[in-house]
N, C-alpha and C. Protein backbone atom coordinates (compact mmCIF):
# COMPACT_ATOMS: atom_id res chain seq x y z
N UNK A 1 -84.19 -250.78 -247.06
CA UNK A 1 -83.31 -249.65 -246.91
C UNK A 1 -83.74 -248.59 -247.92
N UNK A 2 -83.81 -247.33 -247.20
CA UNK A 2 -84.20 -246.27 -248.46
C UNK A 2 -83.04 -245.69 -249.18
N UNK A 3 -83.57 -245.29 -250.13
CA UNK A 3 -82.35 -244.82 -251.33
C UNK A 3 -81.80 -246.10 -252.17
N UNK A 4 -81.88 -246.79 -251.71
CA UNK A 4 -81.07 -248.32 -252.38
C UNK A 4 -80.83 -248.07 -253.83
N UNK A 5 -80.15 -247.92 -254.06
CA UNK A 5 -80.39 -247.88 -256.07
C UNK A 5 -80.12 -249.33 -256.36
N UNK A 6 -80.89 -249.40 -257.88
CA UNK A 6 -81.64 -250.56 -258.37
C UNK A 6 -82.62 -251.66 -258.08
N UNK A 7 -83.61 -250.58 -256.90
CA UNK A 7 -84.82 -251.44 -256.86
C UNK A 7 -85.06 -251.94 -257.63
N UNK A 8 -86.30 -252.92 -257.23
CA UNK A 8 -86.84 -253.69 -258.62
C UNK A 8 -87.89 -252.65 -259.25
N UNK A 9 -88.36 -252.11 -258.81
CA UNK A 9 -89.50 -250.38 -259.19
C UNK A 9 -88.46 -249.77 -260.62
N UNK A 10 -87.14 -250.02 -260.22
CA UNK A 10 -86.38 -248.85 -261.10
C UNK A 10 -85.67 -249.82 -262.10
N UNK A 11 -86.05 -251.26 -261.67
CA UNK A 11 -85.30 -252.17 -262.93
C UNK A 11 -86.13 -252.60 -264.05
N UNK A 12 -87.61 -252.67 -263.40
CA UNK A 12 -88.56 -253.30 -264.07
C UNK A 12 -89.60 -252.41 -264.28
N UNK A 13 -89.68 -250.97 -264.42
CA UNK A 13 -90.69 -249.71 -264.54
C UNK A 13 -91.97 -250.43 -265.21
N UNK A 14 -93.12 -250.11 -264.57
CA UNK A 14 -94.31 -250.19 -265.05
C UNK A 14 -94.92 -251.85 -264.95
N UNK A 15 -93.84 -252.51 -264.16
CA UNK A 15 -94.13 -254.14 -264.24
C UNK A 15 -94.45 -254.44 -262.42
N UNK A 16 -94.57 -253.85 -262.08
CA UNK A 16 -94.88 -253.93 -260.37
C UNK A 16 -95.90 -254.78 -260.00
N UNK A 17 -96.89 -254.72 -260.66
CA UNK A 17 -98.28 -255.56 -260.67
C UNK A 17 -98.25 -256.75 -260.95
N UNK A 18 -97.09 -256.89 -261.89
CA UNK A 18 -97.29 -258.45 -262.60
C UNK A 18 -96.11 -259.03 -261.71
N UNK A 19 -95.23 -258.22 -261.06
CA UNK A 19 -94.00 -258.79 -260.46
C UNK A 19 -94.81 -258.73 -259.08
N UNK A 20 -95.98 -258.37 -258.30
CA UNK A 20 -96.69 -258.46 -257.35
C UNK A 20 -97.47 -259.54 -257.37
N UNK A 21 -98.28 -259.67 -258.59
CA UNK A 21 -99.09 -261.56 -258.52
C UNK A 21 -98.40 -262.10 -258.85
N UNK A 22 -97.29 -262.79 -259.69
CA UNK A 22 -96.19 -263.75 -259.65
C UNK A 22 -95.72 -263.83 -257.79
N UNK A 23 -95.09 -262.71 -257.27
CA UNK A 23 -94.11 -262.72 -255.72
C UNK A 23 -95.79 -263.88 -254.78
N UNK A 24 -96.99 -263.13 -255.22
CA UNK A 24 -98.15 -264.34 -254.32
C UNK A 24 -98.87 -265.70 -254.61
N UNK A 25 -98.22 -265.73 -255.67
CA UNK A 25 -98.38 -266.81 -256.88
C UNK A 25 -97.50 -268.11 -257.00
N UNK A 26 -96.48 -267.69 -256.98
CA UNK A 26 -94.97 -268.55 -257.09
C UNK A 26 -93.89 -268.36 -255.90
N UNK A 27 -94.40 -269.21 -255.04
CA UNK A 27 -92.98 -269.19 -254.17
C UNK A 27 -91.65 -269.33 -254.73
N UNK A 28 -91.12 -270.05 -255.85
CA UNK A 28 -90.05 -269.79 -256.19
C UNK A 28 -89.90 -268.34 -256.70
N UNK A 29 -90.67 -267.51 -257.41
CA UNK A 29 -90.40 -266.28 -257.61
C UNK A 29 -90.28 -265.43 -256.63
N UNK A 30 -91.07 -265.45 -255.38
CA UNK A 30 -91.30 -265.03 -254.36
C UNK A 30 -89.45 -265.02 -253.53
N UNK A 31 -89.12 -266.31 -253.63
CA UNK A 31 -87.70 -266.38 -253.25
C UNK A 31 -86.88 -265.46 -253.91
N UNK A 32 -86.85 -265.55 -255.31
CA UNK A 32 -86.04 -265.09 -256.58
C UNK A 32 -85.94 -263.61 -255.68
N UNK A 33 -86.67 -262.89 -255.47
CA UNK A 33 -87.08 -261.79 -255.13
C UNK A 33 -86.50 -261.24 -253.43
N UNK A 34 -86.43 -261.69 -252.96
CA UNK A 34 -85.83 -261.76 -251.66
C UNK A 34 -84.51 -262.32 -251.80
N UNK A 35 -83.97 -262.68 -251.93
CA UNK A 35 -82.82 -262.86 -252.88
C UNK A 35 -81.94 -261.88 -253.38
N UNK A 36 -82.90 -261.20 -254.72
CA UNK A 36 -82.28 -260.09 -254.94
C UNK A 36 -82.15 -259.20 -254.17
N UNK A 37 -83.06 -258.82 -253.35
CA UNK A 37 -83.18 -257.47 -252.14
C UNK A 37 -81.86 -257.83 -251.31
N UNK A 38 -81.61 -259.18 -250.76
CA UNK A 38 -81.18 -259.05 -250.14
C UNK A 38 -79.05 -258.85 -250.32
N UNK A 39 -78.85 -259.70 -251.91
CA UNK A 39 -77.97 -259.59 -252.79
C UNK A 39 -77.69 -257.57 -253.25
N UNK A 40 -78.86 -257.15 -253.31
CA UNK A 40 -78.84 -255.59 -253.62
C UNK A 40 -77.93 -254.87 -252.47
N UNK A 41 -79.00 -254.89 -251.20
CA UNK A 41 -78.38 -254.74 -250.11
C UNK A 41 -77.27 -254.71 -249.51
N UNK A 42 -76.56 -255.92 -250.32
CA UNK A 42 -75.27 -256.08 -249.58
C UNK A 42 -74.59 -254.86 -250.84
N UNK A 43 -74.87 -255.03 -251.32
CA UNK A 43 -73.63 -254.05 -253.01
C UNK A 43 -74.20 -252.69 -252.05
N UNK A 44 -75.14 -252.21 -251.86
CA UNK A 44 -75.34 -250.86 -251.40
C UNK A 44 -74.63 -250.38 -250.28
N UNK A 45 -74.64 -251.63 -249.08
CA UNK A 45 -73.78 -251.55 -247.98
C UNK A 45 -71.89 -251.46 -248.31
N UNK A 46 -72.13 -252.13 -249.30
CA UNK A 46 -70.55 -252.33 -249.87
C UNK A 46 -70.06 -250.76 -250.35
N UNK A 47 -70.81 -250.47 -251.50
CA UNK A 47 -70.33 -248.58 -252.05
C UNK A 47 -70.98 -248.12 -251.24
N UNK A 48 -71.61 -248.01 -250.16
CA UNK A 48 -71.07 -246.71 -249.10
C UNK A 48 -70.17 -246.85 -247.67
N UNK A 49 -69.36 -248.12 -247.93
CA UNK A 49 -68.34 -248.51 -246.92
C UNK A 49 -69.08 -248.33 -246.19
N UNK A 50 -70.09 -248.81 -245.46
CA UNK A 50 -71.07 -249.02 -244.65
C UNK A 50 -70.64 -250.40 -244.22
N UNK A 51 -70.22 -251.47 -245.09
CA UNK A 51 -69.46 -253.15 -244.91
C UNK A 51 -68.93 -252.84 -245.90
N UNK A 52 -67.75 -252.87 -245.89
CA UNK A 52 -66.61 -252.54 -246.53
C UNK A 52 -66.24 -254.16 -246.74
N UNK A 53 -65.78 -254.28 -248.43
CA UNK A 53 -65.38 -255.33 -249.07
C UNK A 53 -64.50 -255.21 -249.76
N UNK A 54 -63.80 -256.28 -249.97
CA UNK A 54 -62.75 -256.32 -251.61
C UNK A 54 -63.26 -256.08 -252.71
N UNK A 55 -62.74 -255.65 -253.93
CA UNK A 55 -63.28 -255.37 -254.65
C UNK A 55 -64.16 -256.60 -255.62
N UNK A 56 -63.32 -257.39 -255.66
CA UNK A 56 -63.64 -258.88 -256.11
C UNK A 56 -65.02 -259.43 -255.39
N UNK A 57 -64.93 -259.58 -254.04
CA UNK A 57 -66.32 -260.07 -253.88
C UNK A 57 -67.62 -258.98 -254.16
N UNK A 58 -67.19 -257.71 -254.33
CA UNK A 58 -68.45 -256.64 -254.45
C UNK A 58 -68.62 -256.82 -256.05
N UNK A 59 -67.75 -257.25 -257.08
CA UNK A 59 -68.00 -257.55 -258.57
C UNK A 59 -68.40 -258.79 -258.54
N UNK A 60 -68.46 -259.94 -257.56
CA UNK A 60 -69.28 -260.97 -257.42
C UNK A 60 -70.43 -260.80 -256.99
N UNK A 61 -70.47 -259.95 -256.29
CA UNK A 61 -72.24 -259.58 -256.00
C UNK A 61 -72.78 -259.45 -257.24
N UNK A 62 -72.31 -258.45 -257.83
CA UNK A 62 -72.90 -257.46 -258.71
C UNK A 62 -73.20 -258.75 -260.05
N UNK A 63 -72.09 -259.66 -260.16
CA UNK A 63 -72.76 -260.59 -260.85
C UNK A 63 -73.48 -261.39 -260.45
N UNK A 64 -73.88 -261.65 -259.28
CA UNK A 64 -74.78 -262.53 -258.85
C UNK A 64 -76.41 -261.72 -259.14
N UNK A 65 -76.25 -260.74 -258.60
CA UNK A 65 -77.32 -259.07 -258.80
C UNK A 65 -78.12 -259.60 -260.24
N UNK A 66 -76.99 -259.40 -261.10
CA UNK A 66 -77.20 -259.59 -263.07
C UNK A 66 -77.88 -260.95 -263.49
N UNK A 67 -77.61 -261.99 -262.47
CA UNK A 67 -77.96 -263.39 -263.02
C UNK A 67 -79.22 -263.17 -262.02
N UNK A 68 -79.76 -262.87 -260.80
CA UNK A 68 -80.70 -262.54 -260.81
C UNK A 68 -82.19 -262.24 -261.28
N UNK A 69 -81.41 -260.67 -261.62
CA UNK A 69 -82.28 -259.78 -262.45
C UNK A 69 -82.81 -260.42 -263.91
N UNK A 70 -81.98 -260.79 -264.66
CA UNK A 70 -82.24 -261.89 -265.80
C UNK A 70 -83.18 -262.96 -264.98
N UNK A 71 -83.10 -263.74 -264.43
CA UNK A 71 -84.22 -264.83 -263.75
C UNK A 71 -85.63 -263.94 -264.17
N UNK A 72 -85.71 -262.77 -263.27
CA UNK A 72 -86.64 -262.44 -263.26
C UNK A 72 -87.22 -261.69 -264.46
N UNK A 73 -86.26 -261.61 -265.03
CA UNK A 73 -87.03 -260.93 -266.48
C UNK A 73 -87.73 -261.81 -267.13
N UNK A 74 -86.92 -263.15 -267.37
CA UNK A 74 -87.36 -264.52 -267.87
C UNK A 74 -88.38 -264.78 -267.41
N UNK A 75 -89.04 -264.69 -265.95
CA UNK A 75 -90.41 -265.04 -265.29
C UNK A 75 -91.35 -264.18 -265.98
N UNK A 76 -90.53 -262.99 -265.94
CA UNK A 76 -91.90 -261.69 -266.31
C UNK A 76 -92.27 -261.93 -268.32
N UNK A 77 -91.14 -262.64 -268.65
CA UNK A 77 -91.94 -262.35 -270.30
C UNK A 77 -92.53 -263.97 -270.32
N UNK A 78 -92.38 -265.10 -269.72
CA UNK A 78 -92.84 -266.50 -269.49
C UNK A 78 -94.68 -265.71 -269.40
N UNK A 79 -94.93 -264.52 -267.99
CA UNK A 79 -96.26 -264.51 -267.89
C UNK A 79 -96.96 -263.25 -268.83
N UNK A 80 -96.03 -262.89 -269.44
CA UNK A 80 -96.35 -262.18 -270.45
C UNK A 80 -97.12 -262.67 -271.94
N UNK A 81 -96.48 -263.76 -272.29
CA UNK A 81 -96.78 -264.48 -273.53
C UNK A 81 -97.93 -265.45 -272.88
């Protein structure tokens, strides 16, 4: 979906490459990642009442979103070091 705010481009600036050979590298990261898109997706569909939710399950996304995004940070400094 275009416009989406909080790609992974705009979470992880300048890490695209390393979050590109990990996604062909590691099927579990590869999941991690589809996952989030698809966890993103729903919060985006949610604030533009596009699928309209309670507020509670759209702050459960959004923490699910956060525990996520942390996974993947954890992958990215694991292939960092």
């Amino acid at each position: 979906m275009s416009n989406t705010p909080h790609t992974l481009a705009e979470e992880f600036p300048g890490q695209m490459d390393r979050i590109h050979d990990l996604k062909v590298s590691d099927p579990e990261f590869a999941r991690l990642l589809e996952k989030y898109d698809e966890v993103n997706d729903q919060i985006h569909l949610a604030e533009t009442r596009v699928t309209p939710m309670d507020e509670v399950t759209e702050a459960n996304l959004r923490k699910v979103r956060l525990q996520i995004k942390d996974s993947i940070a954890d992958a990215l400094r694991k292939v960092s070091q």
